[in-house]
Protein backbone atom coordinates (compact mmCIF):
# COMPACT_ATOMS: atom_id res chain seq x y z
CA UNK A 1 0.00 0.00 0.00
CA UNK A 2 1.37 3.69 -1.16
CA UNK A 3 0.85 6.40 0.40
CA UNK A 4 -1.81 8.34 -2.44
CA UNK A 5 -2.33 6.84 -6.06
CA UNK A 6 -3.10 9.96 -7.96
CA UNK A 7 -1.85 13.24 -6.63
CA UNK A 8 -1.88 16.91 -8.16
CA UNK A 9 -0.62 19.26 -5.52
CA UNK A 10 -0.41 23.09 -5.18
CA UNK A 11 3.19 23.82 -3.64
CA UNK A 12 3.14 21.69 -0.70
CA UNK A 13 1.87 18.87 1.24
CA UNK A 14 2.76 16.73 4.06
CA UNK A 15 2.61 13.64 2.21
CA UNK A 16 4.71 12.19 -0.22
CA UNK A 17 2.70 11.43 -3.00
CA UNK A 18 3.15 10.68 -6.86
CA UNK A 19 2.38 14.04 -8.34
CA UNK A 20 1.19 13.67 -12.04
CA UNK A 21 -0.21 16.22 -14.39
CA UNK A 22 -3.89 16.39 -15.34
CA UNK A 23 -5.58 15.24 -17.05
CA UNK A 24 -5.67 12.12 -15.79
CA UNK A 25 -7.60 8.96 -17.82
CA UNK A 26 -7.78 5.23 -18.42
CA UNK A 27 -6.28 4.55 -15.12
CA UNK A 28 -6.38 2.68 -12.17
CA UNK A 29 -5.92 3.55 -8.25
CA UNK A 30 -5.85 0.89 -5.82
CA UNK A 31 -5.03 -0.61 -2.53
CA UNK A 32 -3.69 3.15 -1.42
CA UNK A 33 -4.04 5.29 1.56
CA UNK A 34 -5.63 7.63 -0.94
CA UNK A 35 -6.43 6.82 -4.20
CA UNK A 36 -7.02 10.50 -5.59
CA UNK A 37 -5.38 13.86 -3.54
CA UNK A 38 -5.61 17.39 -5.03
CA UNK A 39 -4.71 20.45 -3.57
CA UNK A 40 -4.61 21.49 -7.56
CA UNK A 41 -6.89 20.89 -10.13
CA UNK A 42 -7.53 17.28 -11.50
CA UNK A 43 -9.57 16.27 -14.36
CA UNK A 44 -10.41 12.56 -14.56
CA UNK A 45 -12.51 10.33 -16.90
CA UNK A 46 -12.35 6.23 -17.29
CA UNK A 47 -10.43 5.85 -14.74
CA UNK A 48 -11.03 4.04 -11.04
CA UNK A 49 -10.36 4.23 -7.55
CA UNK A 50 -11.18 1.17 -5.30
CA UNK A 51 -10.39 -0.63 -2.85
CA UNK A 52 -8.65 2.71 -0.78
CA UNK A 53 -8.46 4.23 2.48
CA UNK A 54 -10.18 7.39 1.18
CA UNK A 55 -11.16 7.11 -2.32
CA UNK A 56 -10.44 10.62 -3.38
CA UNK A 57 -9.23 13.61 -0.92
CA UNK A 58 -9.77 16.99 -1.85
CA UNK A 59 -8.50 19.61 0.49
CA UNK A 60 -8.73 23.57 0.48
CA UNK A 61 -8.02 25.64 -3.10
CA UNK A 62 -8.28 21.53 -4.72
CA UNK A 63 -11.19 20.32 -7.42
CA UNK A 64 -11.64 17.09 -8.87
CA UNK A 65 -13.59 17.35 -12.42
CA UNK A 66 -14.93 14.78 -13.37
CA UNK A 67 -16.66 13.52 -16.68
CA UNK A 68 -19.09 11.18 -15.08
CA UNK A 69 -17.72 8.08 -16.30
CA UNK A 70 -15.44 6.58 -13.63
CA UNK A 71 -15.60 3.86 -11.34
CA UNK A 72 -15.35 5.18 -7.44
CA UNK A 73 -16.36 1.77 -5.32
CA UNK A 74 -14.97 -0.16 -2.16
CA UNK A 75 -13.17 2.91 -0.47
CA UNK A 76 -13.54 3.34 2.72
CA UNK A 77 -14.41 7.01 2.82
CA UNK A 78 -13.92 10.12 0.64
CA UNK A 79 -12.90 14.11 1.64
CA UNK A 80 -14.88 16.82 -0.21
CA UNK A 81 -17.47 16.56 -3.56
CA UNK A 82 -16.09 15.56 -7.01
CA UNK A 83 -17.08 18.64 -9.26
CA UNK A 84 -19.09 17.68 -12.86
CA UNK A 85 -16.55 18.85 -15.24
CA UNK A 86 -18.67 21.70 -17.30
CA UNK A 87 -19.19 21.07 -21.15
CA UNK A 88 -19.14 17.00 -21.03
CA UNK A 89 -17.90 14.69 -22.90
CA UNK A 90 -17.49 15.29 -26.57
């Protein structure tokens, strides 16, 4: 188990996380302490996060767009609202 799957950070955090760019799709979190963290702004589509601690963890000045098409099951808990990303899928 890692410490956060998916992370996109504003300048910094107490964790060590795996800091990727957005946007992030077609991927898989799992098995993590967290499977999505953002103090920045992600935008995720057909991707998944199960099986985590907390399934997604936004914290203050952080949004996580999404385009309504991921999987989010078997976490144990989630911090703040995922965010419909505006203008859909094309």
């Amino acid at each position: 188990m890692s410490a956060t799957g998916v992370a996109q950070e504003a300048p910094v955090s107490t964790l060590d996380p795996v800091v990727v760019q957005t946007p992030w799709s077609a991927g898989v979190v799992a098995n993590n302490g967290i499977g999505i963290f953002a103090t920045g702004a992600v935008r995720t589509s057909q991707s998944a996060a199960m099986a985590n601690a907390f399934g997604w963890n936004i914290l203050t000045g952080g949004v996580i767009s999404t385009y309504g098409d991921n999987l989010m099951v078997d976490n144990a808990s989630n911090v703040g609202a995922l965010t419909s990303f505006p203008g859909g899928k094309q």
